[in-house]
PDB file of N, CA and C in Angstrom:
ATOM      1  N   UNK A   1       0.815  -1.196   0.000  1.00  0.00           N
ATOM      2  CA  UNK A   1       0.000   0.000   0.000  1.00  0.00           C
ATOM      3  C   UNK A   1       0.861   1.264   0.000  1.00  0.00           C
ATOM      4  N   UNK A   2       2.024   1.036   0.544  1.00  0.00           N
ATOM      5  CA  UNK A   2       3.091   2.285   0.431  1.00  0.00           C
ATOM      6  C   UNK A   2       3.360   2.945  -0.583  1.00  0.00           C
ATOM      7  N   UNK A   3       3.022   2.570  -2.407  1.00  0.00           N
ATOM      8  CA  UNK A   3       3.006   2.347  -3.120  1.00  0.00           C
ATOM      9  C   UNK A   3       1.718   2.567  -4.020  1.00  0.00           C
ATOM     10  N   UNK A   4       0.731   2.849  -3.182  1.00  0.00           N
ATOM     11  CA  UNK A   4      -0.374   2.634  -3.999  1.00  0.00           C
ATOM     12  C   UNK A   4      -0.726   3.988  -4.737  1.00  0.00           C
ATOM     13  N   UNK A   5      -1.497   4.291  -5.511  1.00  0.00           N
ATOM     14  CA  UNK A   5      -1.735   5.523  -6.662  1.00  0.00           C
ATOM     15  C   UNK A   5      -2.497   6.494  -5.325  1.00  0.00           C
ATOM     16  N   UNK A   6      -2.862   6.391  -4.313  1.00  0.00           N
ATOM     17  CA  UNK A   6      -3.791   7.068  -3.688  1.00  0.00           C
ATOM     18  C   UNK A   6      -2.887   7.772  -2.813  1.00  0.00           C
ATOM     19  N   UNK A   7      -2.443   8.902  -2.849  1.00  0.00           N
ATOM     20  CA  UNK A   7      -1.338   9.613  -1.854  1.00  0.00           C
ATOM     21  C   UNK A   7      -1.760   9.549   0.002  1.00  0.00           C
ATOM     22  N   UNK A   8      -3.435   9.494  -0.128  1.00  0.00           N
ATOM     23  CA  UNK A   8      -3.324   9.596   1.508  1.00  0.00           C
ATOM     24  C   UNK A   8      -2.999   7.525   2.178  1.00  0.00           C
ATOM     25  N   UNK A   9      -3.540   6.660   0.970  1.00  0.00           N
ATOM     26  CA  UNK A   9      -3.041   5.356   1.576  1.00  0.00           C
ATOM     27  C   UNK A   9      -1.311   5.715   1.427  1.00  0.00           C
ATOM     28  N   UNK A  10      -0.925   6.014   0.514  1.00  0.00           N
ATOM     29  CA  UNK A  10       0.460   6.070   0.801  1.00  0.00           C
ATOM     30  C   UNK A  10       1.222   6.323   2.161  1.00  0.00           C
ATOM     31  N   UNK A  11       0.636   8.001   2.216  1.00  0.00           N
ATOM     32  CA  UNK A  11       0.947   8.732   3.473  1.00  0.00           C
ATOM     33  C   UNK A  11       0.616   7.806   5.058  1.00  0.00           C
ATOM     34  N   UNK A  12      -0.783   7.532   4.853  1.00  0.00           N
ATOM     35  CA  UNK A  12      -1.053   6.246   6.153  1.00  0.00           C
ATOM     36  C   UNK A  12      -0.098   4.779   6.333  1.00  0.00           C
ATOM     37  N   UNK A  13       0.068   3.862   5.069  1.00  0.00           N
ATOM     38  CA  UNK A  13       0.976   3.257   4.955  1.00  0.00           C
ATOM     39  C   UNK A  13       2.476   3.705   5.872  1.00  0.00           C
ATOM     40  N   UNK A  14       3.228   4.418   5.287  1.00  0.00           N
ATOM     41  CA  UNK A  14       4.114   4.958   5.857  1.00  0.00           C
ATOM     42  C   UNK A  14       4.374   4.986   7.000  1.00  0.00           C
ATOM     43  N   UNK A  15       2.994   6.342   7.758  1.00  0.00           N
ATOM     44  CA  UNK A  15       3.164   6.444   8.909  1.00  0.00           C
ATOM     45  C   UNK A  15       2.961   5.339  10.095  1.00  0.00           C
ATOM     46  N   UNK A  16       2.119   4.101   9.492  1.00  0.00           N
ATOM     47  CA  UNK A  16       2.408   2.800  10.664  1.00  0.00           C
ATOM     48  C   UNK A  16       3.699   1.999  10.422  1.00  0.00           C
ATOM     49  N   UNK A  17       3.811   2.170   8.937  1.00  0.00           N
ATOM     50  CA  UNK A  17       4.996   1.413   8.777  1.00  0.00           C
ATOM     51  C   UNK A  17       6.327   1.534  10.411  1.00  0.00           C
ATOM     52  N   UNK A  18       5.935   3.175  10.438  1.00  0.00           N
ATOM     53  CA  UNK A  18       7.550   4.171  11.092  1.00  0.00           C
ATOM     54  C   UNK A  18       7.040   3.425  12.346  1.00  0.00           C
ATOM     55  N   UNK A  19       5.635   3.453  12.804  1.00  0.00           N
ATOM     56  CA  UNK A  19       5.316   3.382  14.296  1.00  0.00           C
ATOM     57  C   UNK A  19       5.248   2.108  14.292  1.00  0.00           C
ATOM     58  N   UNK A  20       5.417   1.034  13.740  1.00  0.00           N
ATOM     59  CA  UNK A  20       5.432  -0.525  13.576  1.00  0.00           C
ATOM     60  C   UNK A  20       7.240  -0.772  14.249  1.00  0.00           C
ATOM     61  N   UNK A  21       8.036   0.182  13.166  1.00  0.00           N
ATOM     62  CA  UNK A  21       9.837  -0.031  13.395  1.00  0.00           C
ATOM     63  C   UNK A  21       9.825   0.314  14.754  1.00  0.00           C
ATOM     64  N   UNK A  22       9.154   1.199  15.116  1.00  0.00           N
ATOM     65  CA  UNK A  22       9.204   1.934  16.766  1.00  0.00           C
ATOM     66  C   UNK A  22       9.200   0.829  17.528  1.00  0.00           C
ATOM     67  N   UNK A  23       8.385  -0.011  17.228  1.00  0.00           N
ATOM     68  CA  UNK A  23       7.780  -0.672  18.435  1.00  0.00           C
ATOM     69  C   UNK A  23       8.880  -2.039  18.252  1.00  0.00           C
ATOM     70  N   UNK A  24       9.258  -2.582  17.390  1.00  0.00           N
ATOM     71  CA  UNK A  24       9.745  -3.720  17.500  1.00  0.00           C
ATOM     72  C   UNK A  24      11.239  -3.219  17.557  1.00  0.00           C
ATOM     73  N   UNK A  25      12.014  -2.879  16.856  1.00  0.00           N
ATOM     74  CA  UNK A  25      13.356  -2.602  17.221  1.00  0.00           C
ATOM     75  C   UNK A  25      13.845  -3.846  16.484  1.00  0.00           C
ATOM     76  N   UNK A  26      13.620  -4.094  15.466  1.00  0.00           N
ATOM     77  CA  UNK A  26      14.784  -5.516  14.748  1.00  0.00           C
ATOM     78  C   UNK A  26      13.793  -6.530  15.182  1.00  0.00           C
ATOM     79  N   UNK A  27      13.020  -7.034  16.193  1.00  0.00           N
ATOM     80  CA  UNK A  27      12.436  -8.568  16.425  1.00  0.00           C
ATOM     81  C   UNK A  27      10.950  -8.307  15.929  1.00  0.00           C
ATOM     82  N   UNK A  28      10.509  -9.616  16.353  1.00  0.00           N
ATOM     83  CA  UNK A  28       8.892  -9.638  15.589  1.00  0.00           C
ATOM     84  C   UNK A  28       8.083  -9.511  16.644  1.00  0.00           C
ATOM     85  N   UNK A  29       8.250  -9.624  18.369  1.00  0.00           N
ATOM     86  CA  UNK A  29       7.336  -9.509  18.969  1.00  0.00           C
ATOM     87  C   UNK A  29       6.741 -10.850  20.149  1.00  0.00           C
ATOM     88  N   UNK A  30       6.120 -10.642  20.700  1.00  0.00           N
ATOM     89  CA  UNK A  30       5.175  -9.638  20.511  1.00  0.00           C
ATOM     90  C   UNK A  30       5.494  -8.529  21.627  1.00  0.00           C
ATOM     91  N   UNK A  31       4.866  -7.249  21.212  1.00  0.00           N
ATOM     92  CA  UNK A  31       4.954  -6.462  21.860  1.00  0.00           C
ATOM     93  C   UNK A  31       3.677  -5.823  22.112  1.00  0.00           C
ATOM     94  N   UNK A  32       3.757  -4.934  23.928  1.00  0.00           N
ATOM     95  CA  UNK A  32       2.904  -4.573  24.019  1.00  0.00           C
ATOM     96  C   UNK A  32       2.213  -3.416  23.466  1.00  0.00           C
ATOM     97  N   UNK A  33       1.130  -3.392  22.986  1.00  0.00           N
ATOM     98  CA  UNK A  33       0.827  -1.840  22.606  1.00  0.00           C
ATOM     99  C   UNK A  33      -0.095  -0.909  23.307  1.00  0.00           C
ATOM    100  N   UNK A  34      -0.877  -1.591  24.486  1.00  0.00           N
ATOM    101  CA  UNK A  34      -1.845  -0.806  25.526  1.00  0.00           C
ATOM    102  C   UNK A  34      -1.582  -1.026  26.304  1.00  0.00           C
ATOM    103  N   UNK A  35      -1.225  -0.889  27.473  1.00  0.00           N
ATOM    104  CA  UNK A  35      -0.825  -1.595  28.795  1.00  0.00           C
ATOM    105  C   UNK A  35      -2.350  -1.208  29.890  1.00  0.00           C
ATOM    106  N   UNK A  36      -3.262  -1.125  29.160  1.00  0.00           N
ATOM    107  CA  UNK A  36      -4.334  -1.059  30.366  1.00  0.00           C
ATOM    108  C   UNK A  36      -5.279  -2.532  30.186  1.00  0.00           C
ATOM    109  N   UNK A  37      -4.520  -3.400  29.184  1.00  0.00           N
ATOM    110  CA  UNK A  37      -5.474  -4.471  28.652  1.00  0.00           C
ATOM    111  C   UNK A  37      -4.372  -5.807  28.826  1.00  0.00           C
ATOM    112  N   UNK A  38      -3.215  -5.695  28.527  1.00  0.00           N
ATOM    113  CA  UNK A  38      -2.578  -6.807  27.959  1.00  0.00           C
ATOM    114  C   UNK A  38      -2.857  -6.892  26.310  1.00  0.00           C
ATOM    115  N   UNK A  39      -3.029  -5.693  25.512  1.00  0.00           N
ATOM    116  CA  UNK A  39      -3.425  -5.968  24.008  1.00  0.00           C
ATOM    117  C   UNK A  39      -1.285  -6.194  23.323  1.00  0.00           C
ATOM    118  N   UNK A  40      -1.525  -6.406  22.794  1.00  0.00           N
ATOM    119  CA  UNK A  40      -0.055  -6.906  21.749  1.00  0.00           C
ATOM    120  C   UNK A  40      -0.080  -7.320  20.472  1.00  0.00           C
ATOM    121  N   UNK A  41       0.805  -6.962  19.558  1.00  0.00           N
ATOM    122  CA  UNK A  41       0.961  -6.953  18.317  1.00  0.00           C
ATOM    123  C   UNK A  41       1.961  -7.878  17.928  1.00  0.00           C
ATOM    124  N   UNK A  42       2.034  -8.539  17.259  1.00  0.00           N
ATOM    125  CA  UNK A  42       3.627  -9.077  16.575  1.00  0.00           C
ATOM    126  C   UNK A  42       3.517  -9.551  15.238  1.00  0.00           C
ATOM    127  N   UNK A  43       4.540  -9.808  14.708  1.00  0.00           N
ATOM    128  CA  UNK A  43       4.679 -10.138  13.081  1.00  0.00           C
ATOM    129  C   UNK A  43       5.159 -11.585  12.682  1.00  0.00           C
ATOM    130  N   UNK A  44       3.968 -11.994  11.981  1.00  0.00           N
ATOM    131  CA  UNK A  44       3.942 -13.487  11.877  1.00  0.00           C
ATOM    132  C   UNK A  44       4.590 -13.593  10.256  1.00  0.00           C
ATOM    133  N   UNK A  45       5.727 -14.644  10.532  1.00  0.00           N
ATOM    134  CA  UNK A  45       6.169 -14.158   9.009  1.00  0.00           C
ATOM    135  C   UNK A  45       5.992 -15.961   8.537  1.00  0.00           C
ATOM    136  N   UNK A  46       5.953 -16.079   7.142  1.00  0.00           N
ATOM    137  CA  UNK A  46       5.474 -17.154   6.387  1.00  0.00           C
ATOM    138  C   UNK A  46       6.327 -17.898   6.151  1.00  0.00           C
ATOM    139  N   UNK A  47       6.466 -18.840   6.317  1.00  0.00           N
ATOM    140  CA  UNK A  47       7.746 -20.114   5.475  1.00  0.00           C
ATOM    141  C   UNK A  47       7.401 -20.285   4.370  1.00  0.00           C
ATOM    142  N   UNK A  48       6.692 -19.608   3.647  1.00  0.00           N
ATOM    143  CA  UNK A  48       6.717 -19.735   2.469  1.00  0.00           C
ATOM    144  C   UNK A  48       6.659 -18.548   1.731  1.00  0.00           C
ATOM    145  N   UNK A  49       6.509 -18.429   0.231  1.00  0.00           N
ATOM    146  CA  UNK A  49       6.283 -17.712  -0.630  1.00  0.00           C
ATOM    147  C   UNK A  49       4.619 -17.078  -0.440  1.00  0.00           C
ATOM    148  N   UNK A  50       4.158 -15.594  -0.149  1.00  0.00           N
ATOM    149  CA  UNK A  50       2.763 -15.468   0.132  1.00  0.00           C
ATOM    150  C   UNK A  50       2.451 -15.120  -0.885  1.00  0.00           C
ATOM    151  N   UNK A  51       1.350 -15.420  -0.974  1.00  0.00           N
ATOM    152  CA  UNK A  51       0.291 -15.118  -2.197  1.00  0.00           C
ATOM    153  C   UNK A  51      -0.103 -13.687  -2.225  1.00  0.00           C
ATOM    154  N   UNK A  52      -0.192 -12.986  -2.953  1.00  0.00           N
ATOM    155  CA  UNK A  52      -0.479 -11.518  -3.089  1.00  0.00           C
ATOM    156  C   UNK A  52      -1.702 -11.316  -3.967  1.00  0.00           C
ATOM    157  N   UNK A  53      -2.184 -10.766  -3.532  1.00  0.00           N
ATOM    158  CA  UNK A  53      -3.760 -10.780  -4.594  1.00  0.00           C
ATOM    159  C   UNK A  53      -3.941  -9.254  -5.224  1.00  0.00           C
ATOM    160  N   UNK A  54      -4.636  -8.878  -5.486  1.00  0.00           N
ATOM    161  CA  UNK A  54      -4.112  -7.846  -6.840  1.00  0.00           C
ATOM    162  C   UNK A  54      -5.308  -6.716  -5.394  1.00  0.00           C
ATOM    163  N   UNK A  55      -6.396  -7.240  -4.494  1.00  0.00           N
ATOM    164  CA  UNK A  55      -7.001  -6.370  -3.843  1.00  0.00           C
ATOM    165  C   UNK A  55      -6.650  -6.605  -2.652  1.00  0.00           C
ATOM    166  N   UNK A  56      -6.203  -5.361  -1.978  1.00  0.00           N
ATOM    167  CA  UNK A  56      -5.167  -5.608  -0.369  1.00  0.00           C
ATOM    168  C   UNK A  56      -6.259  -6.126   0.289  1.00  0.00           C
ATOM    169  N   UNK A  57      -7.390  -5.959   0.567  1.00  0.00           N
ATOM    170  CA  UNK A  57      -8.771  -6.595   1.174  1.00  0.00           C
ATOM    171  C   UNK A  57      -8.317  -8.136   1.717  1.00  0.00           C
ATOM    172  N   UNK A  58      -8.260  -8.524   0.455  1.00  0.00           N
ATOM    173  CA  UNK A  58      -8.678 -10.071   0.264  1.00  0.00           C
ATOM    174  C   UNK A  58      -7.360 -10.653   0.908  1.00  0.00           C
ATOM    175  N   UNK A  59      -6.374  -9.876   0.794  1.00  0.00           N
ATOM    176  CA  UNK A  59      -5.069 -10.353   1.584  1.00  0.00           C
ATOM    177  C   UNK A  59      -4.806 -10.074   2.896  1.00  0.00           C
ATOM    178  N   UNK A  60      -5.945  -9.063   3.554  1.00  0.00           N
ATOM    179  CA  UNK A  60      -5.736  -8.863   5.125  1.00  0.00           C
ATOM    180  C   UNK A  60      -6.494 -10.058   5.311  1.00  0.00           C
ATOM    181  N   UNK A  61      -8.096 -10.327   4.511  1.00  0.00           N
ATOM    182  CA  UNK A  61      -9.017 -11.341   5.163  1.00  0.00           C
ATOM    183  C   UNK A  61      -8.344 -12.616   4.724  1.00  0.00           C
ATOM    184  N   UNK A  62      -7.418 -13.127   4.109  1.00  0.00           N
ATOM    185  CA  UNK A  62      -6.707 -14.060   3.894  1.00  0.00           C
ATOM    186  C   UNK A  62      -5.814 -14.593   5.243  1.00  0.00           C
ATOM    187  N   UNK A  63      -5.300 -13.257   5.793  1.00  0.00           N
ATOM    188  CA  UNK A  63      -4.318 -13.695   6.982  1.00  0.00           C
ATOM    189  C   UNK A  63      -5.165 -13.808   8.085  1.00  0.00           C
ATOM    190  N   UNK A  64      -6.413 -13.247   8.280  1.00  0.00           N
ATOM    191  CA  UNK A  64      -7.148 -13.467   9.369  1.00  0.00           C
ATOM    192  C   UNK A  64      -7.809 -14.884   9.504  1.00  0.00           C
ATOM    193  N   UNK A  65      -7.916 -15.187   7.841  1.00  0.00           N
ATOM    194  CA  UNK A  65      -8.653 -16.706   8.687  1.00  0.00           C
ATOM    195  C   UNK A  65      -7.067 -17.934   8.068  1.00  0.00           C
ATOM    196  N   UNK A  66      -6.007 -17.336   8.112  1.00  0.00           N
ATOM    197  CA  UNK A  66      -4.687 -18.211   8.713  1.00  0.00           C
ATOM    198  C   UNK A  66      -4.656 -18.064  10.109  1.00  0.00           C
ATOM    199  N   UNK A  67      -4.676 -16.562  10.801  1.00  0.00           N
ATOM    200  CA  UNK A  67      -4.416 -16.428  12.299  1.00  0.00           C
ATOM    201  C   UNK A  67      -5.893 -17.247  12.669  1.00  0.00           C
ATOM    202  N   UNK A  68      -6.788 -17.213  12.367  1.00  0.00           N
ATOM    203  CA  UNK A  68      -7.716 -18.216  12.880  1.00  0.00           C
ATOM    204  C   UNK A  68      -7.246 -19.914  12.827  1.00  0.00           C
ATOM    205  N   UNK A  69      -6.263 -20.421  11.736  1.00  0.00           N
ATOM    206  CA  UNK A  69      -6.589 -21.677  11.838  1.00  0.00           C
ATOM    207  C   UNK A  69      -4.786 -21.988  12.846  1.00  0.00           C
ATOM    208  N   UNK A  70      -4.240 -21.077  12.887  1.00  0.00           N
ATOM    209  CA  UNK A  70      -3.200 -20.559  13.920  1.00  0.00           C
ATOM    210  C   UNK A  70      -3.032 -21.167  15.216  1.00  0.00           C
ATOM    211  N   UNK A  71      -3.940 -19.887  15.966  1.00  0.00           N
ATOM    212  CA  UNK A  71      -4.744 -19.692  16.871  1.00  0.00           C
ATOM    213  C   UNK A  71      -5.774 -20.019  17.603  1.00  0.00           C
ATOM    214  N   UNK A  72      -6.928 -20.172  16.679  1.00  0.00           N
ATOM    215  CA  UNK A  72      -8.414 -20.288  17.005  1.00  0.00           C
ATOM    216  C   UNK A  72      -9.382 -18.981  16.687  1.00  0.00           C
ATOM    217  N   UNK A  73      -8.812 -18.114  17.101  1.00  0.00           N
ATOM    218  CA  UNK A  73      -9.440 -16.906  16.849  1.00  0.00           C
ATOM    219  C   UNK A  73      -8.755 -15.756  16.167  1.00  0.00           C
ATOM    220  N   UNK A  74      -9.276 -14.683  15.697  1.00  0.00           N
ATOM    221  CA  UNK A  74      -8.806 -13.540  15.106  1.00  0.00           C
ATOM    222  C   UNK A  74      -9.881 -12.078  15.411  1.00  0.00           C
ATOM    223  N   UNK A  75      -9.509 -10.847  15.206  1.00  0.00           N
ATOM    224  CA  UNK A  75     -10.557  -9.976  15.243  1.00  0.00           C
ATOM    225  C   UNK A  75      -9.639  -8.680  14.626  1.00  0.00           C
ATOM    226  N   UNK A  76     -10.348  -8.896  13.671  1.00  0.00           N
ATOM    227  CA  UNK A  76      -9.886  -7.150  12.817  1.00  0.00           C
ATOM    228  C   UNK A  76     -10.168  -5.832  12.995  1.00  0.00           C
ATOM    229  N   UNK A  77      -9.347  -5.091  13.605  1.00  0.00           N
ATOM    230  CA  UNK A  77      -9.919  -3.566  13.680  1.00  0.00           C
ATOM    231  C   UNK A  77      -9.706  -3.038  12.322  1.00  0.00           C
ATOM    232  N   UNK A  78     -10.984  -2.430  11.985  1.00  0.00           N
ATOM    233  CA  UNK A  78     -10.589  -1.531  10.575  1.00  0.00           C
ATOM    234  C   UNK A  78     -11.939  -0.403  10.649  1.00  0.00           C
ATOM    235  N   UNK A  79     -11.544   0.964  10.154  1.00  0.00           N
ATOM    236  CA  UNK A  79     -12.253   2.265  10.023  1.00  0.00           C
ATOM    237  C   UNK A  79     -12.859   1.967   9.420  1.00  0.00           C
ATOM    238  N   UNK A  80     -12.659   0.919   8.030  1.00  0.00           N
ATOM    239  CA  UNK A  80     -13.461   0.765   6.594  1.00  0.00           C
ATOM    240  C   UNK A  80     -14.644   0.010   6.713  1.00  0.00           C
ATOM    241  N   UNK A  81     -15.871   0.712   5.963  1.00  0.00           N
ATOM    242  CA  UNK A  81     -17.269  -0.149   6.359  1.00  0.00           C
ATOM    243  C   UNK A  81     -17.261  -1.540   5.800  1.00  0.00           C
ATOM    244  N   UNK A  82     -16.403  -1.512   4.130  1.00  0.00           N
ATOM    245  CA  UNK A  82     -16.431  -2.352   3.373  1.00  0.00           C
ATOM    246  C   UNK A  82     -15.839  -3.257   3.869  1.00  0.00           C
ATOM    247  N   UNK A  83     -14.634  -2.881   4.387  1.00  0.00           N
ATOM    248  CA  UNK A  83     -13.838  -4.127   5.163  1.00  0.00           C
ATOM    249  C   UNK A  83     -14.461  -4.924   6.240  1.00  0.00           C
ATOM    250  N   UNK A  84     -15.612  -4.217   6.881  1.00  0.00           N
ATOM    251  CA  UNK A  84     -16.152  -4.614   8.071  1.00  0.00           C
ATOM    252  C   UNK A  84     -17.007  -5.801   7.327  1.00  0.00           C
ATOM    253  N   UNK A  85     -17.771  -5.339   6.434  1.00  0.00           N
ATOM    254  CA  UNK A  85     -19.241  -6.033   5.838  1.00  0.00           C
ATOM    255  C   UNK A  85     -17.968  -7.296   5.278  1.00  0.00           C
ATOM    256  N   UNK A  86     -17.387  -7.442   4.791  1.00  0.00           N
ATOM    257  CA  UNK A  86     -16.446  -8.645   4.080  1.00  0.00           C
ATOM    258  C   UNK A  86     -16.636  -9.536   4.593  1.00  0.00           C
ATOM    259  N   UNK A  87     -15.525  -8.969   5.605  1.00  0.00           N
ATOM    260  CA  UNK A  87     -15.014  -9.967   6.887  1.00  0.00           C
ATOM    261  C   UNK A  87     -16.274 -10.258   8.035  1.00  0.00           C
ATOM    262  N   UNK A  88     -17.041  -9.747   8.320  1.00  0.00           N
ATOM    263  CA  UNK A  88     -18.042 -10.457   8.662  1.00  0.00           C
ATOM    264  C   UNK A  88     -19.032 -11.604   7.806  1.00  0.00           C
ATOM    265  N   UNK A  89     -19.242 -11.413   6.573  1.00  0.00           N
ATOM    266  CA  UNK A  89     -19.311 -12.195   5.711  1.00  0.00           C
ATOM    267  C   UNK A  89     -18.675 -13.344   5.800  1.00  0.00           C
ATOM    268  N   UNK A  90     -17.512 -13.603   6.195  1.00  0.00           N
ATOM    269  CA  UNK A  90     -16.445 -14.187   6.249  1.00  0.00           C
ATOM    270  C   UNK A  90     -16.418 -14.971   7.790  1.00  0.00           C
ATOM    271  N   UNK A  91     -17.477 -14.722   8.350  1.00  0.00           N
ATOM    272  CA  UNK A  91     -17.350 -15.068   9.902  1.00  0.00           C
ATOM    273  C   UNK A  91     -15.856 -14.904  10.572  1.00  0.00           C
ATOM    274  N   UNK A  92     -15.766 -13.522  10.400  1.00  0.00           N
ATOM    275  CA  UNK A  92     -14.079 -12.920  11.151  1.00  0.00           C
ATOM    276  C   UNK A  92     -14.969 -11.619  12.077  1.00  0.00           C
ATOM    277  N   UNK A  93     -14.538 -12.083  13.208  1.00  0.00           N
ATOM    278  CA  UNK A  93     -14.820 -11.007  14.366  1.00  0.00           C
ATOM    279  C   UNK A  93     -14.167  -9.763  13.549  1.00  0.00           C
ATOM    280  N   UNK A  94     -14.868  -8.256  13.627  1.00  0.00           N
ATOM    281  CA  UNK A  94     -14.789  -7.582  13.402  1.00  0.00           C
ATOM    282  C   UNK A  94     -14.845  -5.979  14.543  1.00  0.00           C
ATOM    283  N   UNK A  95     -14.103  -5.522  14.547  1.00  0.00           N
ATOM    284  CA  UNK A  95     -14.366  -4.392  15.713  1.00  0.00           C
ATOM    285  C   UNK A  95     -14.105  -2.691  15.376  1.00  0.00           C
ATOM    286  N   UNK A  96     -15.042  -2.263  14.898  1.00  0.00           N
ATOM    287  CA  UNK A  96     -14.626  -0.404  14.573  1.00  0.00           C
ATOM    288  C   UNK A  96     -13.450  -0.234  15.024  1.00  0.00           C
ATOM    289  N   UNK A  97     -13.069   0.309  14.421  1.00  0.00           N
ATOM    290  CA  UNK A  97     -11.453   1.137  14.813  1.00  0.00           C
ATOM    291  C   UNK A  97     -12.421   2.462  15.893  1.00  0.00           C
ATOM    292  N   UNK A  98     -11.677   2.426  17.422  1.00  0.00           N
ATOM    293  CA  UNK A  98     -11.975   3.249  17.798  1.00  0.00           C
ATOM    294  C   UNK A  98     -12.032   4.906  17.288  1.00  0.00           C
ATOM    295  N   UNK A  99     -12.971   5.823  17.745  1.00  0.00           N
ATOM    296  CA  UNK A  99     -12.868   7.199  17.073  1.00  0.00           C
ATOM    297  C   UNK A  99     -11.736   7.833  17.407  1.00  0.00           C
ATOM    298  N   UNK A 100     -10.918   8.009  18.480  1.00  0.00           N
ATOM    299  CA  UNK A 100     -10.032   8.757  19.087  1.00  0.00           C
ATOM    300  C   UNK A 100      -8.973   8.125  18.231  1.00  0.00           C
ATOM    301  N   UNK A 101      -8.869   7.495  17.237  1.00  0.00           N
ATOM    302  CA  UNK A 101      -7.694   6.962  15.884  1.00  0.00           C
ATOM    303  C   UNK A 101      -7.830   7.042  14.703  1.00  0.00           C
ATOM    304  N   UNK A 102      -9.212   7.278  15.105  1.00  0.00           N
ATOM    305  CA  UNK A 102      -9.845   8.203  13.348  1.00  0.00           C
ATOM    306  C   UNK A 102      -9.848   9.331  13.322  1.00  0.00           C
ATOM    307  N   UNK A 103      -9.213   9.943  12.236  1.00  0.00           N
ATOM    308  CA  UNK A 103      -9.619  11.520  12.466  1.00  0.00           C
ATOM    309  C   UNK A 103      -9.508  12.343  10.703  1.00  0.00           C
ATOM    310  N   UNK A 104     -10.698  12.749  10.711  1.00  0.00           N
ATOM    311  CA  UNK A 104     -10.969  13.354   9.069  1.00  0.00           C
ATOM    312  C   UNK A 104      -9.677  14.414   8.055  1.00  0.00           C
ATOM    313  N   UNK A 105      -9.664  13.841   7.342  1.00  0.00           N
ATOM    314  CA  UNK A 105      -8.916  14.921   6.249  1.00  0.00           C
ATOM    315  C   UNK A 105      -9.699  14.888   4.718  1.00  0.00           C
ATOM    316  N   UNK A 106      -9.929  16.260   4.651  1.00  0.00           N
ATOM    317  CA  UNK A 106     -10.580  16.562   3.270  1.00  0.00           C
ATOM    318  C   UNK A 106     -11.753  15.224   3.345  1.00  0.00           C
ATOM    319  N   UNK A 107     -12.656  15.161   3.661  1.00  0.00           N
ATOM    320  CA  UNK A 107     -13.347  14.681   3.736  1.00  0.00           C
ATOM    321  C   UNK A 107     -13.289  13.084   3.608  1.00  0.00           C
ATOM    322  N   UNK A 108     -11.751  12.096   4.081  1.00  0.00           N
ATOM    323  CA  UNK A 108     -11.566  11.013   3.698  1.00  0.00           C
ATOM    324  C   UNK A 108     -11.284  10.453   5.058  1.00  0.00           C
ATOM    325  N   UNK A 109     -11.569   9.122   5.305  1.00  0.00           N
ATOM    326  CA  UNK A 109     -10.692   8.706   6.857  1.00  0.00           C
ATOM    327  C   UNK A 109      -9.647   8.432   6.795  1.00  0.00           C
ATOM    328  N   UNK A 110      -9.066   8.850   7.793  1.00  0.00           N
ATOM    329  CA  UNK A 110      -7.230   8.567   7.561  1.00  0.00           C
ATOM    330  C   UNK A 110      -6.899   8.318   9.487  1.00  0.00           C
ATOM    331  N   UNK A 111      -6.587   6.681   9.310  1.00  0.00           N
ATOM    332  CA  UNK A 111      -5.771   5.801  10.614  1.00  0.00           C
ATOM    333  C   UNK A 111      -4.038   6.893  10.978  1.00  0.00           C
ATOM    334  N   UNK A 112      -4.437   7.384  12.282  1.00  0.00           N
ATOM    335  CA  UNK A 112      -3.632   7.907  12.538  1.00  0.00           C
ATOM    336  C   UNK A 112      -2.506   6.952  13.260  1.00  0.00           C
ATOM    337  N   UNK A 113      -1.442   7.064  13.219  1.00  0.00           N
ATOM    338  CA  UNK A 113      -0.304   5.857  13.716  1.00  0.00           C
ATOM    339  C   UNK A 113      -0.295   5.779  15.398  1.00  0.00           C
ATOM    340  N   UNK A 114      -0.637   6.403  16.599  1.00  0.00           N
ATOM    341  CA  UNK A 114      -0.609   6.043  17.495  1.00  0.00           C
ATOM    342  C   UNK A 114      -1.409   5.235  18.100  1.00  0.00           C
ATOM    343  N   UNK A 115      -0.885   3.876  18.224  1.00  0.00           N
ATOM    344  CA  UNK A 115      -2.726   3.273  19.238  1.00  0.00           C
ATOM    345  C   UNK A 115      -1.898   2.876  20.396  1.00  0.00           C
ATOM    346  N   UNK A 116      -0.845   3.730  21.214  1.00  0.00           N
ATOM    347  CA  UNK A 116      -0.868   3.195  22.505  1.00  0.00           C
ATOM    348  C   UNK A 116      -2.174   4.103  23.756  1.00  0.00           C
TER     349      UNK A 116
END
């Protein structure tokens, strides 16, 4: 998405990318990112070659129902309605991106990089 024709996914891309390097320092994790919950993040990387699909969608809801067969469970935060309606479709727990991480530009939503 860092990459993509749309300058504000670019710009968003980016800015978690920076706050992603913040948090790990060279390892994958997990690390904490709220400390009023026990919530944590880490980076699950593939032994294999991943499949890339031409719509980033289908490749977040792709890894969610891997972290489901993982795990057991998964739950996606995302601002996007479309993403929500998918992945529920999809029987993938789904949860609004809280408001205090949304915040408007020119009339578009744009994920601001802090969620501690």
């Amino acid at each position: 998405m860092k990459t993509d024709n749309k300058e504000r996914l670019r710009k968003s891309s980016r800015e978690i990318l920076s706050w992603m390097e913040s948090l790990f320092k060279g390892g994958t994790g997990p690390v904490t990112i709220r400390n009023d919950d026990d919530t944590t993040i880490e980076i699950l990387l593939s032994e294999r070659p991943r499949y890339r699909p031409s719509d980033p969608d289908e490749e977040v809801l792709d890894v969610c129902h891997e972290f489901q067969r993982f795990v057991g469970n998964s739950l996606l935060v995302t601002a996007d309605s479309g993403m929500r309606l998918r992945a529920g479709a999809e029987l993938i727990d789904v949860l609004l991106m809280p408001q205090k991480y949304i915040k408007k530009m020119k009339d578009e939503i744009h994920v601001v990089g802090d969620f501690t």
